[in-house]
Protein backbone atom coordinates (compact mmCIF):
# COMPACT_ATOMS: atom_id res chain seq x y z
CA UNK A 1 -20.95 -93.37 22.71
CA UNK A 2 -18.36 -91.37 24.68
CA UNK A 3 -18.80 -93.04 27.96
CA UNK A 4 -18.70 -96.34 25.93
CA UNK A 5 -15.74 -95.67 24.14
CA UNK A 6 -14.76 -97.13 20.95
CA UNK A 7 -12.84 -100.43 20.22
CA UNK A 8 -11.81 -99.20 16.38
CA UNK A 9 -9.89 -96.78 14.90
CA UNK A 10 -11.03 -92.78 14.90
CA UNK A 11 -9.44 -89.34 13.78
CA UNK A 12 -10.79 -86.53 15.37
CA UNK A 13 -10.32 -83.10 13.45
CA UNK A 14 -11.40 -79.96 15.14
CA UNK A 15 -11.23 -76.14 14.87
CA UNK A 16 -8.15 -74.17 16.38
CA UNK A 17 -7.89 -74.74 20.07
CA UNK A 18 -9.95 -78.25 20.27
CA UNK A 19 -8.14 -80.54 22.24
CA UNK A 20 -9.24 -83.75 24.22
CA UNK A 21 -8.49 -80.92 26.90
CA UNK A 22 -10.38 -78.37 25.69
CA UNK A 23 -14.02 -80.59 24.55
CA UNK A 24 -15.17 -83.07 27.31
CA UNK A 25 -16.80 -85.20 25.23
CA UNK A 26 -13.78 -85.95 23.08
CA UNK A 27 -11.86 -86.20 26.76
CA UNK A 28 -14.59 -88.76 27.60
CA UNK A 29 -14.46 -91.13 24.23
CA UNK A 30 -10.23 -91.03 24.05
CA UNK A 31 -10.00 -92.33 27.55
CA UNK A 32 -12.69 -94.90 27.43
CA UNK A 33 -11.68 -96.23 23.81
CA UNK A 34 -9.62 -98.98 23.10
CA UNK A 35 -8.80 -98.84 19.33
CA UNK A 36 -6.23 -96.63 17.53
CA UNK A 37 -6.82 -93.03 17.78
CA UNK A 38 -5.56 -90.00 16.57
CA UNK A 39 -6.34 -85.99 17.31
CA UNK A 40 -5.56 -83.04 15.23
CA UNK A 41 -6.25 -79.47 14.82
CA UNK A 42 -4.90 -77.23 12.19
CA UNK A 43 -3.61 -73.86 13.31
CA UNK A 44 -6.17 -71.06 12.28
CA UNK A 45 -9.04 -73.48 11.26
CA UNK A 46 -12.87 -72.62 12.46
CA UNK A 47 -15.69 -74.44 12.99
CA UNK A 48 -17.37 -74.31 9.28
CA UNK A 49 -13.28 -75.22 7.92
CA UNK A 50 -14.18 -78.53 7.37
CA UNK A 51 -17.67 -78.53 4.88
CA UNK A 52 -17.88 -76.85 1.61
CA UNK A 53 -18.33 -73.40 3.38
CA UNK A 54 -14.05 -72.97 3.21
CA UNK A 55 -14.37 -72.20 -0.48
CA UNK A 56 -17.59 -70.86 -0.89
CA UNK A 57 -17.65 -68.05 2.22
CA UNK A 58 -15.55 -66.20 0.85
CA UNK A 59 -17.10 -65.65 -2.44
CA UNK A 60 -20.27 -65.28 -0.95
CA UNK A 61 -19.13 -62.98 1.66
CA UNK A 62 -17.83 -60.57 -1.56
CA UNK A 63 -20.35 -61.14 -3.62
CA UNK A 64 -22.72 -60.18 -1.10
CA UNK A 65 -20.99 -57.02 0.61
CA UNK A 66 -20.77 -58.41 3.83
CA UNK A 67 -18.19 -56.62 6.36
CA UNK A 68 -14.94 -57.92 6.27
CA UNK A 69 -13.85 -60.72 8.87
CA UNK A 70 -17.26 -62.35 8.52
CA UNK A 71 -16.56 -65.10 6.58
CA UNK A 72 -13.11 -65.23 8.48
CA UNK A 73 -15.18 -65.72 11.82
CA UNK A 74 -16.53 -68.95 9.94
CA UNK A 75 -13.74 -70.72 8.42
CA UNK A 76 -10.57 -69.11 10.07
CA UNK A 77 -7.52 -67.83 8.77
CA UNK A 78 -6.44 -70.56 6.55
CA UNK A 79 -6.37 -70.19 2.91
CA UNK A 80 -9.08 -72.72 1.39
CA UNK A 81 -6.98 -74.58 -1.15
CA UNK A 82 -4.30 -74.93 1.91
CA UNK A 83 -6.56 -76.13 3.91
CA UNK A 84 -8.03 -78.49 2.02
CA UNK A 85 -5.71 -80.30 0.78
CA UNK A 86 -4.41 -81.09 4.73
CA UNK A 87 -7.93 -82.30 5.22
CA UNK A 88 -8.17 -84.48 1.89
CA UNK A 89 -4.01 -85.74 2.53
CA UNK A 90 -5.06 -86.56 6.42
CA UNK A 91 -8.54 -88.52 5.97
CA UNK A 92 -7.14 -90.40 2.94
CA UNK A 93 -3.99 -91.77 5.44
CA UNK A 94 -6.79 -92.50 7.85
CA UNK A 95 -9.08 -94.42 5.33
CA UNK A 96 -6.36 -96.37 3.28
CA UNK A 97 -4.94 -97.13 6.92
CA UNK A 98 -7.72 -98.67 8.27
CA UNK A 99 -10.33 -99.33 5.49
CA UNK A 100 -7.99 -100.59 2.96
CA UNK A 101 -4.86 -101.54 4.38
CA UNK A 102 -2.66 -99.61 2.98
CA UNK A 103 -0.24 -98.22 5.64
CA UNK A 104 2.69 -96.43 3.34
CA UNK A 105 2.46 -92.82 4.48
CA UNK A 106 3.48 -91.46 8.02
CA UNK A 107 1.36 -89.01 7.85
CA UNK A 108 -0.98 -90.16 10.94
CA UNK A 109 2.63 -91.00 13.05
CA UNK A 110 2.96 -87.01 14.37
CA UNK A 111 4.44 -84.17 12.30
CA UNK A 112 4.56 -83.67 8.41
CA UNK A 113 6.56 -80.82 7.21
CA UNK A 114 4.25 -80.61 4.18
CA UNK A 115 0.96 -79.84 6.67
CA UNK A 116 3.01 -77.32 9.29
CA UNK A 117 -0.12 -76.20 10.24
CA UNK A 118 -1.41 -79.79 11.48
CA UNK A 119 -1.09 -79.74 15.43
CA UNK A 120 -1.32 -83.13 17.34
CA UNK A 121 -3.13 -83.74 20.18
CA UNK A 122 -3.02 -86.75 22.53
């Protein structure tokens, strides 16, 4: 799919530090795509940000005893509800964009001061 690129819209979201730069397979599918695209990383996020893990971790991490930082090393440095409510305001401007045409939020256009942590990438 990468080499092929793709002809519709896509929002990547990654961890801190993931760029088009930084992951050549996102490199490869943003220059060989055609439709709308849009790339994002919030400052501080981690690779298990994104599923269920940012609100559970934690509490399992205390409940558990584990040593602190582990559940940090996870899900970053964010705090969960911060976090995700940038990923639930981001995807829904993506969906009603392109899924169900509604297109009155700039959110996807660059910069929101309500999601400082939200870093574009292009």
């Amino acid at each position: 799919m990468t080499e092929a690129g793709l002809d519709r819209p896509f929002l990547l979201i990654g961890k801190d530090g993931n760029t088009r730069r930084t992951v050549p397979s996102w490199d490869a599918l943003w220059r060989h795509s055609r439709g709308w695209h849009r790339g994002l990383t919030p400052v501080g996020a981690e690779h298990a940000t994104y599923p269920d893990a940012e609100s559970l971790l934690p509490q399992i991490a205390r409940d558990l005893h584990l040593p602190a930082g582990t559940a940090e090393a996870s899900i970053g440095t964010l705090a969960p509800g911060r976090v995700v409510r940038t990923q639930r305001a981001y995807l829904t401007a993506f969906f009603d964009r392109w899924l169900r045409g509604i297109d009155d939020r700039d959110l996807l256009d660059g910069p929101s001061p309500h999601h400082r942590e939200a870093r574009f990438f292009g």
